[in-house]
Protein backbone atom coordinates (compact mmCIF):
# COMPACT_ATOMS: atom_id res chain seq x y z
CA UNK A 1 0.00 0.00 0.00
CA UNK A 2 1.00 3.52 -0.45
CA UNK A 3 -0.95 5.85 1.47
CA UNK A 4 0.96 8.82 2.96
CA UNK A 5 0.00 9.86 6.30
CA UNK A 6 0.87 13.16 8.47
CA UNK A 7 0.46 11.72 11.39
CA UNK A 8 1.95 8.05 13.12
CA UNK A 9 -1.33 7.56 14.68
CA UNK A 10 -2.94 7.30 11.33
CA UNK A 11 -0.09 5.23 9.60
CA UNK A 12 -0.17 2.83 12.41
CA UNK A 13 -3.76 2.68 12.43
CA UNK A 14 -4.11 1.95 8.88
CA UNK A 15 -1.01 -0.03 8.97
CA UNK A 16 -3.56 -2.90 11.56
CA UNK A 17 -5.61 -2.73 8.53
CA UNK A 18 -3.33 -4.79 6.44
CA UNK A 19 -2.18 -7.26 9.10
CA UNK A 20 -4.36 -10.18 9.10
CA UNK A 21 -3.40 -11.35 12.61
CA UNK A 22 -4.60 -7.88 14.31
CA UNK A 23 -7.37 -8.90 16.31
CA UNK A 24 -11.50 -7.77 14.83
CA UNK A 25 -13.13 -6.94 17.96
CA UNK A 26 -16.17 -4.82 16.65
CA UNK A 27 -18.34 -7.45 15.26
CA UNK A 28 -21.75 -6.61 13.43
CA UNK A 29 -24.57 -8.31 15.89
CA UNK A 30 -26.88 -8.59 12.93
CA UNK A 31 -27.55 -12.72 12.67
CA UNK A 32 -26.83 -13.10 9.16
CA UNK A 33 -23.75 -10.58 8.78
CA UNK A 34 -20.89 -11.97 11.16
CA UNK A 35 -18.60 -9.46 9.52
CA UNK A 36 -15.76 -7.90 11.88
CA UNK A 37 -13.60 -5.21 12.26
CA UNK A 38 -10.28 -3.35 13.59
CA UNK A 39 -11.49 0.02 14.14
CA UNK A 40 -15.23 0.68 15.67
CA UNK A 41 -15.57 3.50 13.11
CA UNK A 42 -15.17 1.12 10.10
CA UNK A 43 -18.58 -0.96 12.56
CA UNK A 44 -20.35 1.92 12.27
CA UNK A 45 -19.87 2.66 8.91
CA UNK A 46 -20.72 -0.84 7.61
CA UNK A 47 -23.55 -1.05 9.97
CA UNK A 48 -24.78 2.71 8.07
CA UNK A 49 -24.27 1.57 4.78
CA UNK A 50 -25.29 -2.50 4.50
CA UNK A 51 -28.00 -2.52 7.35
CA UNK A 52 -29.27 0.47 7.74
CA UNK A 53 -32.20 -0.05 9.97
C-alpha cells in the first residue's frame, strides 16, 4: 500500500488494517452478517451503509 499519512497515529492505524493477525473486535450483531472489524468506526460505517435499519 502507499498511502501517505501526516500523522503516526494514522499510519499505524491503517497499517492494523493490512495485518491479518490484528485482532476484529467490533463485530456486526446482525444474525446473518458476522462481519468484523479493527477500528469501531469502520462498525459503524458498515452497519450505516449495508443494514441500515
Amino acid at each position: 500500500c502507499s498511502r501517505v499519512f501526516d500523522r503516526s497515529w494514522n499510519l499505524k492505524s491503517h497499517v492494523a488494517t493490512h495485518d491479518r493477525h490484528h485482532p476484529k473486535p467490533h463485530v456486526c450483531p446482525h444474525r446473518s452478517c458476522g462481519r468484523a472489524f479493527r477500528r469501531k468506526h469502520d462498525l459503524k460505517r458498515h452497519r450505516d451503509s449495508i443494514h441500515q435499519d
